[in-house]
Protein backbone atom coordinates (compact mmCIF):
# COMPACT_ATOMS: atom_id res chain seq x y z
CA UNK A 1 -16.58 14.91 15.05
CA UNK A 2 -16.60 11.67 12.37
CA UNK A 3 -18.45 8.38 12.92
CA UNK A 4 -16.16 5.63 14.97
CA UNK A 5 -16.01 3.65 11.83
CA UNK A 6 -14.16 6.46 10.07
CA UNK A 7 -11.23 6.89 13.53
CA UNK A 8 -9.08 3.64 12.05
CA UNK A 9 -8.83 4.84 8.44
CA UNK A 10 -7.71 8.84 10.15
CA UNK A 11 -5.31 6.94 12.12
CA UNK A 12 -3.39 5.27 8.82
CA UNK A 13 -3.55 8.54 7.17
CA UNK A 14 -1.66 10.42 9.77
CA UNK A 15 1.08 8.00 10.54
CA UNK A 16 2.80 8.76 7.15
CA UNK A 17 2.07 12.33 7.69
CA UNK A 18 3.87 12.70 11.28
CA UNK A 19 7.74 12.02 10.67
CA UNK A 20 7.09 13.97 7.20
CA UNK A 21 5.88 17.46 9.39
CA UNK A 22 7.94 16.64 12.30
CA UNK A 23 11.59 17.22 9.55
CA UNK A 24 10.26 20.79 9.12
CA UNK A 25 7.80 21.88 12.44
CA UNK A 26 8.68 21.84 15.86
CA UNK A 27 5.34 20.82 16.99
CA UNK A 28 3.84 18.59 14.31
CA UNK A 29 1.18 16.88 16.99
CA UNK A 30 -0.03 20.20 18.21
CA UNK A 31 -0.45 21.43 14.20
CA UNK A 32 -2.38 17.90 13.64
CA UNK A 33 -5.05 18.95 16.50
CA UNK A 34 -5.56 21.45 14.34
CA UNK A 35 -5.91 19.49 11.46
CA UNK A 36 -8.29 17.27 12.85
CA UNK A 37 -10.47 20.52 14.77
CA UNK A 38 -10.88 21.82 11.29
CA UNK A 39 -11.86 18.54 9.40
CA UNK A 40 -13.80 16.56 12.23
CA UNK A 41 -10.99 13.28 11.02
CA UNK A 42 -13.30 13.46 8.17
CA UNK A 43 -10.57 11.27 6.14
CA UNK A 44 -10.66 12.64 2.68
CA UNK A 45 -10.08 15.94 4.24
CA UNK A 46 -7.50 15.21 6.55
CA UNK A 47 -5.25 13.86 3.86
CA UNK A 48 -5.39 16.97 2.16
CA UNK A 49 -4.95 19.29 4.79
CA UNK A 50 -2.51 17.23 5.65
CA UNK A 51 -0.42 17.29 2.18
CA UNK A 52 -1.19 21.18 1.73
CA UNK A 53 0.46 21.90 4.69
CA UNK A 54 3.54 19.51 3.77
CA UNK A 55 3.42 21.56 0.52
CA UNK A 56 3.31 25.08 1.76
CA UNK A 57 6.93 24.52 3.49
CA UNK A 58 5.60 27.48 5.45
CA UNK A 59 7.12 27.61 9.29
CA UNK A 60 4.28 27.13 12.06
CA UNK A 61 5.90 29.06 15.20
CA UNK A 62 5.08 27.58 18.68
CA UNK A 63 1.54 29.56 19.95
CA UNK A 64 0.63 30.50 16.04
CA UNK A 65 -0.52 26.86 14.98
CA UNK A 66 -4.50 27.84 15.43
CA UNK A 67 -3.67 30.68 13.00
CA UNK A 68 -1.58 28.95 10.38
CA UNK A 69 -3.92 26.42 9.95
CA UNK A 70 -6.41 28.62 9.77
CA UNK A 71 -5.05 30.43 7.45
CA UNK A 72 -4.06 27.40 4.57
CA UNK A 73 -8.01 26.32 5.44
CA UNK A 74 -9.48 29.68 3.76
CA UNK A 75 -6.89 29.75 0.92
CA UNK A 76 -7.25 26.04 0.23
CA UNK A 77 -10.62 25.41 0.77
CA UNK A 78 -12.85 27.82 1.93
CA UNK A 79 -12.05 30.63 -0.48
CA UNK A 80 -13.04 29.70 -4.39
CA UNK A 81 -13.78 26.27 -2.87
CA UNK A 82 -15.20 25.34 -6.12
CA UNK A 83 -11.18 25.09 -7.34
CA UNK A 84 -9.60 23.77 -4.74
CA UNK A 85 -8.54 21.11 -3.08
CA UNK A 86 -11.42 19.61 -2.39
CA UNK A 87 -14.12 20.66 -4.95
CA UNK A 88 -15.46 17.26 -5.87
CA UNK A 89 -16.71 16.77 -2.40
CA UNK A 90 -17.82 20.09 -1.55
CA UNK A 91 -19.88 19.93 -5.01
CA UNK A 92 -21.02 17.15 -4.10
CA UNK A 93 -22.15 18.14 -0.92
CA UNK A 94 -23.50 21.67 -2.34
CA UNK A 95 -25.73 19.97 -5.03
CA UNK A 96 -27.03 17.52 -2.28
CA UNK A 97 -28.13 20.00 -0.02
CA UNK A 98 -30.05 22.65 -2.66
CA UNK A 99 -32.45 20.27 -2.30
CA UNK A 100 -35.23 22.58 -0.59
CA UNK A 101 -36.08 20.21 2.52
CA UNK A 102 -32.63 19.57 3.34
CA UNK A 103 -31.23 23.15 2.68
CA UNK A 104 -33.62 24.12 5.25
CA UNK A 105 -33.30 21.12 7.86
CA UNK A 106 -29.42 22.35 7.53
CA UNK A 107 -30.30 25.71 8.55
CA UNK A 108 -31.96 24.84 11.39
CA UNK A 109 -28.60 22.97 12.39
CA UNK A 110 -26.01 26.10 11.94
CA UNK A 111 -28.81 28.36 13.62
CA UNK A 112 -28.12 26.14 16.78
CA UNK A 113 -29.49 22.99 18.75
CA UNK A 114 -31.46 20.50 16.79
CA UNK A 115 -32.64 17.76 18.56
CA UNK A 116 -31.90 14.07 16.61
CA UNK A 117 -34.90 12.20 15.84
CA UNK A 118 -36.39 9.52 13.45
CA UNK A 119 -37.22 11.76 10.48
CA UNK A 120 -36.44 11.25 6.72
CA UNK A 121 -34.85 14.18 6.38
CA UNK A 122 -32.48 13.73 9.10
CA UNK A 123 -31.53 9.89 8.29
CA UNK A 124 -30.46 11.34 4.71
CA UNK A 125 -28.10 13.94 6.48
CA UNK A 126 -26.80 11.47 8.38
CA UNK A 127 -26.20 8.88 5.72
CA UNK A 128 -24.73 12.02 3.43
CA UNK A 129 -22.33 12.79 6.42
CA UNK A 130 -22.86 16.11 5.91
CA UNK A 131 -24.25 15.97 10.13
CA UNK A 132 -23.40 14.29 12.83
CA UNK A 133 -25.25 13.02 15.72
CA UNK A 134 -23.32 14.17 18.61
CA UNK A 135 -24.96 14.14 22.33
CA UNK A 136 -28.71 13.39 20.93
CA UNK A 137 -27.88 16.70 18.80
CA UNK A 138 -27.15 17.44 15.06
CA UNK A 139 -24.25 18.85 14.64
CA UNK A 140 -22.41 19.76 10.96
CA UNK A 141 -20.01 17.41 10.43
CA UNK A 142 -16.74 19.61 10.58
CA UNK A 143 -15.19 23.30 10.37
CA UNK A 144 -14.70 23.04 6.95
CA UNK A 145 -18.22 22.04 5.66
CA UNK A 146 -19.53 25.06 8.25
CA UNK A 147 -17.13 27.60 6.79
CA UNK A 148 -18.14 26.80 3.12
CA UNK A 149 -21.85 26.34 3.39
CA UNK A 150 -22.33 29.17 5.73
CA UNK A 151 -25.20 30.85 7.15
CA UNK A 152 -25.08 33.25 4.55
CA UNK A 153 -24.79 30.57 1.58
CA UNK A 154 -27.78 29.08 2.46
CA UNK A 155 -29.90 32.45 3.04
CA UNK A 156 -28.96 33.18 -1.27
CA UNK A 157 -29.66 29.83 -2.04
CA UNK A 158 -32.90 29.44 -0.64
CA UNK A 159 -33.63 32.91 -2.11
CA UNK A 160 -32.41 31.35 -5.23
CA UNK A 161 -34.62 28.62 -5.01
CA UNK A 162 -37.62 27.91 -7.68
CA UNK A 163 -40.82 25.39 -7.79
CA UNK A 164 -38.98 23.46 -9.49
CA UNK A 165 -38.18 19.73 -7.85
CA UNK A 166 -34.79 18.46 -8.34
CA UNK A 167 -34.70 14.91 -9.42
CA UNK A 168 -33.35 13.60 -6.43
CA UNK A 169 -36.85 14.15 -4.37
CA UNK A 170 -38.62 11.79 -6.55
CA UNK A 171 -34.86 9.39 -6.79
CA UNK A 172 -34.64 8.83 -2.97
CA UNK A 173 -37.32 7.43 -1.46
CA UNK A 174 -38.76 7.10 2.45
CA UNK A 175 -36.24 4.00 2.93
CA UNK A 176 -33.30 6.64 2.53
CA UNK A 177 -31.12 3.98 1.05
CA UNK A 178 -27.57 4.42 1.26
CA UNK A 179 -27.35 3.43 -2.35
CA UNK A 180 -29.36 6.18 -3.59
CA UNK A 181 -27.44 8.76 -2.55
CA UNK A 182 -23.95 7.05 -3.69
CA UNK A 183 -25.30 6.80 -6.94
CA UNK A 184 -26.71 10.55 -6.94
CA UNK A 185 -23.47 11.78 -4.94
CA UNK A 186 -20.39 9.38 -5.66
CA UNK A 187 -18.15 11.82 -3.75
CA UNK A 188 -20.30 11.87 -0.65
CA UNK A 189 -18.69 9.59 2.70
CA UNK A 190 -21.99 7.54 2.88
CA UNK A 191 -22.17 6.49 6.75
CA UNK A 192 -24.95 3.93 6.88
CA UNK A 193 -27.57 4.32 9.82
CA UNK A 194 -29.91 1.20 10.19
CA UNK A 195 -33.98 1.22 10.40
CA UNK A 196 -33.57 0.44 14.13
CA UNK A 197 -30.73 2.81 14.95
CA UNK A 198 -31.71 4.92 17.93
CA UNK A 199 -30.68 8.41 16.27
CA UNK A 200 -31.30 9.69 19.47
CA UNK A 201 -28.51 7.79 21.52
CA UNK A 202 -25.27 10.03 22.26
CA UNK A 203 -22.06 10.30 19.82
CA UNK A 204 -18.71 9.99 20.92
CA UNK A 205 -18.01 13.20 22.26
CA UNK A 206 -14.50 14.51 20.33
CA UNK A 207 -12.01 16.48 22.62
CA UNK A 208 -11.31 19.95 22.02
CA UNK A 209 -8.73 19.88 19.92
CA UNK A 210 -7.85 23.18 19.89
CA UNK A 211 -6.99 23.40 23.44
CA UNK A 212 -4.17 20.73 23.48
């Protein structure tokens, strides 16, 4: 679940990676399905999952590879997120979405089918990468994003929520400009969607990965 433009860069990042897990795992491409089911090929993300599982040294029996990478996502980036391996993105992600309209667009997305269509609000989650168009549907972006900013983390931060207008309402404007939102969120994986980009048109469909 990643944008096409983002399939070449996951492709260099694995290569490096497969010899390295194949010295110490018996099934290193089954174990990167995994990978890659919890991160979408989101690059940034892949690397590390990647490199944590290099570090852990931990075996990864044949049938238990679902559960062991389950298990290094939640202690290395679900649980205390704001710590771990990839806190700079997640914070960047977090901030971006307690804005009000797009905390609640979001919610509409992990409470289930939300149809893609020409909207501000959904041109700025696309840009953001935070959602994907996938099938004329918005989907979030990847496992770990889901897991983190979870139904329930959105139900306390909209509770949480005051009058008050962060700056980045009156900083972005209707254009939605892919600069904006680098310069408010340097950490974000801008994907650029064009004026005349039918949001409506069908993703890629990614295979199951989990099923391999």
């Amino acid at each position: 679940m990643t944008s096409e433009q983002d399939k070449p860069e996951v492709a260099k990042i694995l290569e490096p990676f497969k010899p390295a897990l194949a010295e110490h795992l018996s099934n290193p491409d089954v174990v990167l399905d995994e990978v890659l089911a919890w991160t979408g090929s989101q690059p940034f993300l892949t690397q590390k999952l990647c490199q944590v599982i290099l570090d852990s040294k931990s075996p990864i029996p044949v049938g238990e590879e679902a559960l062991k990478v389950e298990e290094l996502v939640k202690t290395h980036f679900v649980e205390n997120w704001e710590t771990q391996e990839a806190a700079e993105l997640l914070q960047d992600i977090r901030s971006f979405l307690l804005e009000e309209q797009f905390l609640r667009l979001y919610q509409k997305i992990l409470q289930g089918v939300m149809i893609a269509n020409d909207s501000w609000e959904q041109k700025v989650l696309l840009n953001s990468g935070v959602v994907i168009n996938q099938g004329g549907n918005l989907k979030v972006s990847n496992r770990i994003y889901e897991a983190v900013f979870n139904p329930s983390w959105v139900a306390q931060e909209l509770a949480q929520l005051t009058s008050t207008d962060f700056w980045l309402a009156s900083e972005l404007t209707t254009d939605a400009t892919d600069e904006a939102i680098a310069i408010a969120f340097p950490n974000l994986p801008i994907t650029p969607v064009t004026q005349d980009q039918d949001l409506t048109t069908d993703e890629p469909k990614h295979r199951d990965l989990t099923t391999d």
